[in-house]
N, C-alpha and C. Protein backbone atom coordinates (compact mmCIF):
# COMPACT_ATOMS: atom_id res chain seq x y z
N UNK A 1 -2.80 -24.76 -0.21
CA UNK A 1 -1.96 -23.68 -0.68
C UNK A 1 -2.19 -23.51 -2.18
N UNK A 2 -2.08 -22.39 -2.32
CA UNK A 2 -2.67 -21.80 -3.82
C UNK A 2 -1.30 -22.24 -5.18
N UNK A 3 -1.68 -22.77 -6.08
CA UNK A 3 -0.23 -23.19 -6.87
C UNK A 3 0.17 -21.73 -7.57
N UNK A 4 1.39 -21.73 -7.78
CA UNK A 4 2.10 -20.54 -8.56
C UNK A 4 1.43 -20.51 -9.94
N UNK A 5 0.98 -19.77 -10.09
CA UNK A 5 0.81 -19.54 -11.59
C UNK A 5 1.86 -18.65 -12.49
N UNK A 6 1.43 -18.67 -13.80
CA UNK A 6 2.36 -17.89 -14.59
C UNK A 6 1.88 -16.44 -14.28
N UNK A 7 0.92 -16.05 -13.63
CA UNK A 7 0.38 -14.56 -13.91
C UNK A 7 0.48 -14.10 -12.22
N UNK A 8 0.69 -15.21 -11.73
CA UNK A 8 1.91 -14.69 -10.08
C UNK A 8 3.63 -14.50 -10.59
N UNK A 9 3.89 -15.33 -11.54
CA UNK A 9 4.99 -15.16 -11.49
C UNK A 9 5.52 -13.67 -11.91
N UNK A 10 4.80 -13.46 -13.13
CA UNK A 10 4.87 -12.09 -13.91
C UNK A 10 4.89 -11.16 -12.75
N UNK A 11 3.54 -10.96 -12.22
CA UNK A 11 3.41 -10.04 -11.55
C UNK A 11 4.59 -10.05 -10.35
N UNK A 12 5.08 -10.75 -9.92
CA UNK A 12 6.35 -10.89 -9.29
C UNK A 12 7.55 -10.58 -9.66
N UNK A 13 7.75 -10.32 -11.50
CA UNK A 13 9.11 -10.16 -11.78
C UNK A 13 8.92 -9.03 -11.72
N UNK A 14 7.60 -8.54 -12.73
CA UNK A 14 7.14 -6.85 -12.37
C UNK A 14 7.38 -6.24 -10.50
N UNK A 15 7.48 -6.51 -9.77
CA UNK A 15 7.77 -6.07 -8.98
C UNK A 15 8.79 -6.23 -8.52
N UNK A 16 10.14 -6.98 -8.99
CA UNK A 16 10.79 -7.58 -8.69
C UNK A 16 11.67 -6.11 -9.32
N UNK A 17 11.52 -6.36 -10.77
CA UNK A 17 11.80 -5.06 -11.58
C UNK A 17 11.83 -3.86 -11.05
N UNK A 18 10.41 -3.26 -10.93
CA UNK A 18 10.34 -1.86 -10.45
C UNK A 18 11.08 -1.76 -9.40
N UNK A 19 11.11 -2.56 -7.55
CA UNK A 19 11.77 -2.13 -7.01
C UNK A 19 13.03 -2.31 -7.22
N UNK A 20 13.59 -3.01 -7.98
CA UNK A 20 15.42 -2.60 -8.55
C UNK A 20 15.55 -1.59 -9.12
N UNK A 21 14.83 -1.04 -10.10
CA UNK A 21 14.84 0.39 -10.51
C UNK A 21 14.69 1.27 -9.92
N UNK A 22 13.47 0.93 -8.55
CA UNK A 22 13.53 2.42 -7.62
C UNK A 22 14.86 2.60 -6.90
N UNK A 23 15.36 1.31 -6.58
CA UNK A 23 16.42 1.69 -5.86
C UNK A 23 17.53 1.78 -6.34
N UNK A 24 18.08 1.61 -7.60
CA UNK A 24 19.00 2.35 -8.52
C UNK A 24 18.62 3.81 -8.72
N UNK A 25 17.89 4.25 -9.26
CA UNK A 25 17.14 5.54 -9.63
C UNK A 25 17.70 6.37 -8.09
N UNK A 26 17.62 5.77 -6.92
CA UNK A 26 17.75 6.28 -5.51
C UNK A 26 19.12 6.41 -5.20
N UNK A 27 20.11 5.58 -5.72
CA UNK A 27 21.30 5.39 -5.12
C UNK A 27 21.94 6.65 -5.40
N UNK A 28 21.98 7.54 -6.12
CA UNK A 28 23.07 8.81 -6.20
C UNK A 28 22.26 10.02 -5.86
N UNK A 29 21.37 9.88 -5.53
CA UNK A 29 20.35 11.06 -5.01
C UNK A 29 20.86 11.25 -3.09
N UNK A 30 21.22 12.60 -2.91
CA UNK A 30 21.58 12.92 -2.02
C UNK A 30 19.95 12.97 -1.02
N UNK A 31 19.71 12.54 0.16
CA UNK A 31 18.96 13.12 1.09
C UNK A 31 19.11 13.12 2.34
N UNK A 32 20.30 13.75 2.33
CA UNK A 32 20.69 13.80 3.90
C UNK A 32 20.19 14.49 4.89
N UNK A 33 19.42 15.74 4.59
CA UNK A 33 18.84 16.24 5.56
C UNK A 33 17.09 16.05 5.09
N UNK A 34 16.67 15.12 4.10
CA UNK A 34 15.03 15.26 4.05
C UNK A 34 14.66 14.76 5.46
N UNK A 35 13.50 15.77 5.25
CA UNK A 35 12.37 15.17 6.56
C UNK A 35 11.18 14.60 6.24
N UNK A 36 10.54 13.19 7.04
CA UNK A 36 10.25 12.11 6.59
C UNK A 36 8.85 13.18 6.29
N UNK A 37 8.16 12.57 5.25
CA UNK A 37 7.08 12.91 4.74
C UNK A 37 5.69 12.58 4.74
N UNK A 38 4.57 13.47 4.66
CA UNK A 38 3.58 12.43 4.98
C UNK A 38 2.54 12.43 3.68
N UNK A 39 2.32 11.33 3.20
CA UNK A 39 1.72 10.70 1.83
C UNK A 39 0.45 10.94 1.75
N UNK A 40 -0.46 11.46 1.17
CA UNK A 40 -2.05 10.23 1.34
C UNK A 40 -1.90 9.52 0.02
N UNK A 41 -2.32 8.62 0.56
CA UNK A 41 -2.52 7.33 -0.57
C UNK A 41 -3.17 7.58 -1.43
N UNK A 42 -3.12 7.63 -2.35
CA UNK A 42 -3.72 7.46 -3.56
C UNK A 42 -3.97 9.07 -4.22
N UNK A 43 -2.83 10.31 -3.56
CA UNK A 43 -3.29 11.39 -3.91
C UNK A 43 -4.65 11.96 -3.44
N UNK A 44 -5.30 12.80 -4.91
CA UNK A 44 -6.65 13.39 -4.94
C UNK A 44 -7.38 12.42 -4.88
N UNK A 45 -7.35 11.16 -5.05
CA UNK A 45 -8.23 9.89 -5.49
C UNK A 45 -8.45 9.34 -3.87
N UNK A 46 -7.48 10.13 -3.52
CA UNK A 46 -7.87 8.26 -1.77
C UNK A 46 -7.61 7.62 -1.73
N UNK A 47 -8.48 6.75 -0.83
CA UNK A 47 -8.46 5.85 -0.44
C UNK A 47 -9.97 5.23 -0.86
N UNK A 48 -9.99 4.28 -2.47
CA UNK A 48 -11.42 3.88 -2.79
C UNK A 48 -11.20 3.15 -3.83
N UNK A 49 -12.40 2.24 -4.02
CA UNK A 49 -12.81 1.12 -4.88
C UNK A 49 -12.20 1.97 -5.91
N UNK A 50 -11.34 0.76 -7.29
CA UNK A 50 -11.31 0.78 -8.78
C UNK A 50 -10.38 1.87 -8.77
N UNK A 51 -9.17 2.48 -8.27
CA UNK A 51 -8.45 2.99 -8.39
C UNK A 51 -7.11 2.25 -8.67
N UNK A 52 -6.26 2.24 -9.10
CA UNK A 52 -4.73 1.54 -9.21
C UNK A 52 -4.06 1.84 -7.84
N UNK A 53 -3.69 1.49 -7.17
CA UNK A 53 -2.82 2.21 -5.95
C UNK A 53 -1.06 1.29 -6.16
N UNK A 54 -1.24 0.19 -6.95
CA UNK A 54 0.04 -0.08 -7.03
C UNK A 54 0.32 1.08 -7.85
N UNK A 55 -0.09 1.00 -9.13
CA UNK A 55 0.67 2.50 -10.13
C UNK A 55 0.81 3.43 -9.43
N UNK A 56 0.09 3.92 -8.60
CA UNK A 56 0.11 5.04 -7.86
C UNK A 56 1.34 5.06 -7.02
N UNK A 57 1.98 3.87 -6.35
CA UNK A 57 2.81 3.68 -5.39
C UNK A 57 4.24 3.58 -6.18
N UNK A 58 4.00 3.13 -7.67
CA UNK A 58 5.66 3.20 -8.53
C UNK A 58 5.62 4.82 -8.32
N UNK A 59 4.93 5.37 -9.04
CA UNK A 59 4.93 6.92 -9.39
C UNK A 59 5.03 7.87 -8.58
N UNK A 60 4.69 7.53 -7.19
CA UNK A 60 4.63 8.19 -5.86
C UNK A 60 6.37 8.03 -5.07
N UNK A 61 6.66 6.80 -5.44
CA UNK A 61 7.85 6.38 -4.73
C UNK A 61 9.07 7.73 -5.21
N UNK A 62 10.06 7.42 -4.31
CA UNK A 62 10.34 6.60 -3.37
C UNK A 62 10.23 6.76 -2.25
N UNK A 63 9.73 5.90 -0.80
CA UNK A 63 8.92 6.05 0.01
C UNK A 63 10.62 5.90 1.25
N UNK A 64 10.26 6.64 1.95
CA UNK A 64 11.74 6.40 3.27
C UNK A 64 11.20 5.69 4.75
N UNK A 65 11.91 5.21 5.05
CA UNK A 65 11.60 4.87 6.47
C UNK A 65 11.06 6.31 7.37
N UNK A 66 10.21 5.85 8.15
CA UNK A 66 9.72 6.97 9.16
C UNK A 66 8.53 7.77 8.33
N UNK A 67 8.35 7.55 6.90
CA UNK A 67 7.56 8.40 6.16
C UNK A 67 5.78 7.96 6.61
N UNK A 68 4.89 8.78 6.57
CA UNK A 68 3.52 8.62 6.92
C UNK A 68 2.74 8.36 6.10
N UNK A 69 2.27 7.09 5.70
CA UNK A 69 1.07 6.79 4.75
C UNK A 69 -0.18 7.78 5.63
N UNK A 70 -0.82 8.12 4.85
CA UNK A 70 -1.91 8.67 5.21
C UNK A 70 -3.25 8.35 4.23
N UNK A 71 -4.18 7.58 5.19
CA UNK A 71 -5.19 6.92 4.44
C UNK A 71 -6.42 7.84 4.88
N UNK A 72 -7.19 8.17 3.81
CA UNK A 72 -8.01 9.29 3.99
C UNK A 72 -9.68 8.61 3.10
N UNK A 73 -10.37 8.03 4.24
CA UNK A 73 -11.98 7.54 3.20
C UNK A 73 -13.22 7.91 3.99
N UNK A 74 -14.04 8.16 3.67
CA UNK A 74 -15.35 8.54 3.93
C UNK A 74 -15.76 7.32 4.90
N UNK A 75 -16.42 7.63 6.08
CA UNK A 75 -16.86 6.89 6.99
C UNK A 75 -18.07 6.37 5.95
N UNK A 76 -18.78 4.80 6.40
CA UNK A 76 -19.14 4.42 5.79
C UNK A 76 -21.20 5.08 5.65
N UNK A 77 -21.87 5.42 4.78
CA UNK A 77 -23.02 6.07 4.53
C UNK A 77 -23.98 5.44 3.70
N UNK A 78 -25.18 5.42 3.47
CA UNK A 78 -25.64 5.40 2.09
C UNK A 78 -25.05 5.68 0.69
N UNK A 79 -24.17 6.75 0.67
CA UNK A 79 -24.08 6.87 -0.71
C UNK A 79 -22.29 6.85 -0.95
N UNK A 80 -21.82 6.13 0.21
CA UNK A 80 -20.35 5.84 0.20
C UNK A 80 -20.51 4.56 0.51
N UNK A 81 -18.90 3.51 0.37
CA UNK A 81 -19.01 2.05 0.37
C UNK A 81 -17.86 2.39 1.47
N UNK A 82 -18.11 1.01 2.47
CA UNK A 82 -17.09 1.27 3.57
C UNK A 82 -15.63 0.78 3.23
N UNK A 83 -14.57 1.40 3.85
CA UNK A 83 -13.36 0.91 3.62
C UNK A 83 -12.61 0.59 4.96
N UNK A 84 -11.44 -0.17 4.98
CA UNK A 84 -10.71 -0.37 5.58
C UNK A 84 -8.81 -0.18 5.71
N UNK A 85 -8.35 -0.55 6.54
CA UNK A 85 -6.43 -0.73 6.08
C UNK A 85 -6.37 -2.48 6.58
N UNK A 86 -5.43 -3.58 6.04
CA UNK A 86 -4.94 -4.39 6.51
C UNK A 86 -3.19 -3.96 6.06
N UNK A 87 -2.60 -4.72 6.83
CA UNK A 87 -1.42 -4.88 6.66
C UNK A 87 -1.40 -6.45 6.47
N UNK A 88 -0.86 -6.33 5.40
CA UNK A 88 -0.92 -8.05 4.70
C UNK A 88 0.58 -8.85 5.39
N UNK A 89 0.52 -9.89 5.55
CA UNK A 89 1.78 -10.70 6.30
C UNK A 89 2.77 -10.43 5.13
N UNK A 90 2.27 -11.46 4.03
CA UNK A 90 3.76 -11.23 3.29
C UNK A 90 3.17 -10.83 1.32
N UNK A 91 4.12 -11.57 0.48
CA UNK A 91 4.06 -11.32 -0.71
C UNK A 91 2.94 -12.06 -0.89
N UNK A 92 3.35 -13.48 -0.67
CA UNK A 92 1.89 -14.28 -1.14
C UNK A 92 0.48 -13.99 -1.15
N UNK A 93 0.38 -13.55 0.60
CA UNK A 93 -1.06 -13.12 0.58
C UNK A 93 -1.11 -11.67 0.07
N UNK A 94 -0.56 -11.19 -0.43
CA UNK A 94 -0.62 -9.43 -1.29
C UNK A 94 -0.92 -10.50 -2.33
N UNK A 95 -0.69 -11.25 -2.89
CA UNK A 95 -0.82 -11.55 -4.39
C UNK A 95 -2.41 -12.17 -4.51
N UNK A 96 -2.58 -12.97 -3.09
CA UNK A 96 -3.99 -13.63 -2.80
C UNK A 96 -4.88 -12.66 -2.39
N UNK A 97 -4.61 -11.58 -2.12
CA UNK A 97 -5.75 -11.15 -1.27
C UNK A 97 -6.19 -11.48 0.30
N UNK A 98 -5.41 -12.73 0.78
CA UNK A 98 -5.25 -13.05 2.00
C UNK A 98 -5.36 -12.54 3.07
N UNK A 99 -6.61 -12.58 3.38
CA UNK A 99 -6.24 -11.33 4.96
C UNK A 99 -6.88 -12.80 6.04
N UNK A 100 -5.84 -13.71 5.91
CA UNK A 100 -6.61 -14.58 7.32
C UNK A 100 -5.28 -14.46 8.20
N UNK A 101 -4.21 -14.34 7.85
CA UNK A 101 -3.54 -13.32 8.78
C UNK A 101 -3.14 -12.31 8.93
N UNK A 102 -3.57 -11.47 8.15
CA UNK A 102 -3.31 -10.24 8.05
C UNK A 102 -4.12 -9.27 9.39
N UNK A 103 -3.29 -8.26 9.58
CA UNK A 103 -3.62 -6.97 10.70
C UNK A 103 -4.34 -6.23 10.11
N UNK A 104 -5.90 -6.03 10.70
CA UNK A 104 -6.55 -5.13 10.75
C UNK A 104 -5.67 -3.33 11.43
N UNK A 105 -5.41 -2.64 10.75
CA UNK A 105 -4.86 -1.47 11.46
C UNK A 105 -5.63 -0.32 11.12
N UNK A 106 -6.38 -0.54 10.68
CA UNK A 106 -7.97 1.06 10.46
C UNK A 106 -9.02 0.29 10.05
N UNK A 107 -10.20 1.11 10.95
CA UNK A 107 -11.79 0.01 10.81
C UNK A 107 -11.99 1.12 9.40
N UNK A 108 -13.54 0.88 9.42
CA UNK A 108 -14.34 2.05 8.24
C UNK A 108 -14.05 3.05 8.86
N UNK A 109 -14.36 3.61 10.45
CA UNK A 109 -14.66 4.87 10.53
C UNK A 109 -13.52 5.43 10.76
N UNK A 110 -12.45 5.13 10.59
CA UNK A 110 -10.80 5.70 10.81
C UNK A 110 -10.36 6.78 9.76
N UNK A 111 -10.64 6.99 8.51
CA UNK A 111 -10.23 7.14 7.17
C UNK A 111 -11.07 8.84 7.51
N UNK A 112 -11.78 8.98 7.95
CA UNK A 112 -12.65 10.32 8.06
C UNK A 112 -11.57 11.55 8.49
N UNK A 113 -12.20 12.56 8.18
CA UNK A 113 -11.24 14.00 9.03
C UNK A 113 -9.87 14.19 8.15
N UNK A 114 -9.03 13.88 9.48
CA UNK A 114 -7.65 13.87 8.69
C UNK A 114 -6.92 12.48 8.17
N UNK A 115 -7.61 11.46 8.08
CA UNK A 115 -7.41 10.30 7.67
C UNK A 115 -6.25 9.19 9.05
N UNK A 116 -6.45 8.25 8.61
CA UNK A 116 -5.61 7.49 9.46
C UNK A 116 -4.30 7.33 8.77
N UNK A 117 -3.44 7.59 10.00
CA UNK A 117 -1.99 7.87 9.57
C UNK A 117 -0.96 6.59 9.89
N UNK A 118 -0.19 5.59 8.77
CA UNK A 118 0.44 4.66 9.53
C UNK A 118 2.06 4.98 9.25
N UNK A 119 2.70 5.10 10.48
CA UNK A 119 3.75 5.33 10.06
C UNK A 119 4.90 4.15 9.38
N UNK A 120 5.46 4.20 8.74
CA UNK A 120 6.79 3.08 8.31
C UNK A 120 7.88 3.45 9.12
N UNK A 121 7.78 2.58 10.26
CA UNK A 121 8.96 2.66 11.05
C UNK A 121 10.47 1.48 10.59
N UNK A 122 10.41 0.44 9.74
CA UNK A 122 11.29 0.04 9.39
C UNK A 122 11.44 -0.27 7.73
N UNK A 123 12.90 -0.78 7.82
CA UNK A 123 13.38 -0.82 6.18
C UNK A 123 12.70 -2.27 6.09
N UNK A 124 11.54 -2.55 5.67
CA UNK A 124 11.12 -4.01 5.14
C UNK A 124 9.88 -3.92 4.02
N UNK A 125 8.93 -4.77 3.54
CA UNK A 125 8.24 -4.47 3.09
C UNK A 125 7.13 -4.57 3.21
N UNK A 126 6.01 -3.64 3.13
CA UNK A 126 4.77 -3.31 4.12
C UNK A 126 3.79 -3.58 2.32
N UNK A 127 3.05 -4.47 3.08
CA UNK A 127 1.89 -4.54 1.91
C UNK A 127 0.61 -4.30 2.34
N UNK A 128 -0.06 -3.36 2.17
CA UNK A 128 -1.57 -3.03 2.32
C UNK A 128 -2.64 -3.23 1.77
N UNK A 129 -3.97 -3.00 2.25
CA UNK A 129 -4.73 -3.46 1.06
C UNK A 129 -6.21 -2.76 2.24
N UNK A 130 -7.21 -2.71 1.35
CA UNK A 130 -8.70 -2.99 1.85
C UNK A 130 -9.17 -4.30 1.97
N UNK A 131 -9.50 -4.61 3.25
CA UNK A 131 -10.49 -5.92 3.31
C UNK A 131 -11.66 -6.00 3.52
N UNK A 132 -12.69 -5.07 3.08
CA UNK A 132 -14.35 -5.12 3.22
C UNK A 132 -14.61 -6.18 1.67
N UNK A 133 -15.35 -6.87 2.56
CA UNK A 133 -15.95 -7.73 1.05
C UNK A 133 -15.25 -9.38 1.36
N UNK A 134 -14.48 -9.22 2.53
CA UNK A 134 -13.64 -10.59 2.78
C UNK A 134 -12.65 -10.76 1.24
N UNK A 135 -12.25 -9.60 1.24
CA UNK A 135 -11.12 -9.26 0.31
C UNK A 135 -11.47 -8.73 -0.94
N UNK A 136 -12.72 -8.75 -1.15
CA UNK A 136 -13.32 -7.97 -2.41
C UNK A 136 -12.47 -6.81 -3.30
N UNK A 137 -12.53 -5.95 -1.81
CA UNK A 137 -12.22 -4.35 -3.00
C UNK A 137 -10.47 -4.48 -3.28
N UNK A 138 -9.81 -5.77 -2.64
CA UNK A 138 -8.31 -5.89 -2.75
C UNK A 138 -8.09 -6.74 -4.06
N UNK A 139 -9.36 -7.34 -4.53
CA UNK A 139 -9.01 -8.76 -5.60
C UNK A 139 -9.42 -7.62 -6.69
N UNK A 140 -10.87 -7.09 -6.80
CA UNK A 140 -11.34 -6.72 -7.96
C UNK A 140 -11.21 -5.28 -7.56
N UNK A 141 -11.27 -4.66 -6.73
CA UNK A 141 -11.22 -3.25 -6.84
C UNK A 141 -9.58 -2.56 -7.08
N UNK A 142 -8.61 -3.15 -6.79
CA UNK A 142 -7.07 -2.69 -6.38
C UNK A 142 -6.83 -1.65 -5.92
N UNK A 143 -7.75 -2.38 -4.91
CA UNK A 143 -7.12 -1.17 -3.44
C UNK A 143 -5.87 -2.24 -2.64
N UNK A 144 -4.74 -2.49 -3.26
CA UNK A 144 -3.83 -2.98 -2.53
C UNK A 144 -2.46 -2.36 -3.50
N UNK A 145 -1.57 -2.44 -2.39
CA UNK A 145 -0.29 -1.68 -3.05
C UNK A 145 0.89 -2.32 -1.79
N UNK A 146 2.22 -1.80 -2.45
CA UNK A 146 3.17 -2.18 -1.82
C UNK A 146 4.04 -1.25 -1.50
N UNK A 147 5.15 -1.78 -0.34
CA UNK A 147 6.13 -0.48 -0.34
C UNK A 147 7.39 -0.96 0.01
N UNK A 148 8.12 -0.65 -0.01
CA UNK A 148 9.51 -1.16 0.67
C UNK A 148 10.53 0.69 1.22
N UNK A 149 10.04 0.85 2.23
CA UNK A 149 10.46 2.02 2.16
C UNK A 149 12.75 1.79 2.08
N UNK A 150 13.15 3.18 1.56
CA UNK A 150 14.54 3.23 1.92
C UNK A 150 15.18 3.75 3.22
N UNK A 151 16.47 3.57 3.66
CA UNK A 151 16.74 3.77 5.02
C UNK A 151 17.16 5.53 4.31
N UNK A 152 16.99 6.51 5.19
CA UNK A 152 17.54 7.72 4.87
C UNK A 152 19.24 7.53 5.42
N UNK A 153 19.77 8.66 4.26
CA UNK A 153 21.28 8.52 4.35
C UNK A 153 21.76 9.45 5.53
């Protein structure tokens, strides 16, 4: 088992932080009749190597139960690099890069067309990531992000 470091811990209060703020920021906001929404990840950018997708996911938030990630990448080619979706078990392995238990839930060729769509069916927290490279584009590229969607009111 990997020891805690100080630069897990940080990155832990930092998230610890932001989602208390999203969900203050959320608490007096009426959405009683929104209808759940559907995302692509990462915007105009995608789903691809050397992008931020955590920043992307503070700035994007706040995410609701039932809402549709939508992961959208180029099947894999010569002049494209292949991608994937895992759903990571928990915090730790989001922090490791860990995909030895993590769920494969989109190969490379899924991401093409209209992209692969995962829905958030509950209030918990869903950590994603790319695993081509045996965790490569999740350690050095940050293609991994987090979510904790909210229950709608």
């Amino acid at each position: 088992m990997a020891a805690f470091t100080f630069t897990n811990f940080v990155t832990l209060l930092v998230l610890t932080a932001t989602l208390l703020a999203v969900a203050e920021s959320n608490r007096n906001l009426p959405n009683y009749n929104q209808k759940s929404r559907q995302i692509i990840v990462g915007g105009d950018q995608k789903w691809r190597f050397g992008f931020n997708y955590t920043n992307w996911a503070i700035k994007q938030g706040p995410f609701y139960v039932n809402d549709t990630l939508v992961f959208k990448y180029d099947p894999p080619s010569n002049g494209t690099f292949p991608h994937n979706v895992y759903l990571l078990r928990n915090y730790q392995s989001f922090l490791n890069c860990d995909l030895k238990k993590a769920k494969k839930v989109a190969d490379v060729t899924q991401g093409g067309g209209k992209g692969f769509k995962y829905v958030m069916k509950k209030q918990k927290p869903f950590y994603f990531a790319c695993g081509v490279g045996n965790g490569l584009h999740c350690k050095v590229g940050l293609m991994k992000f987090s979510v904790i969607p909210l229950a709608r009111c």
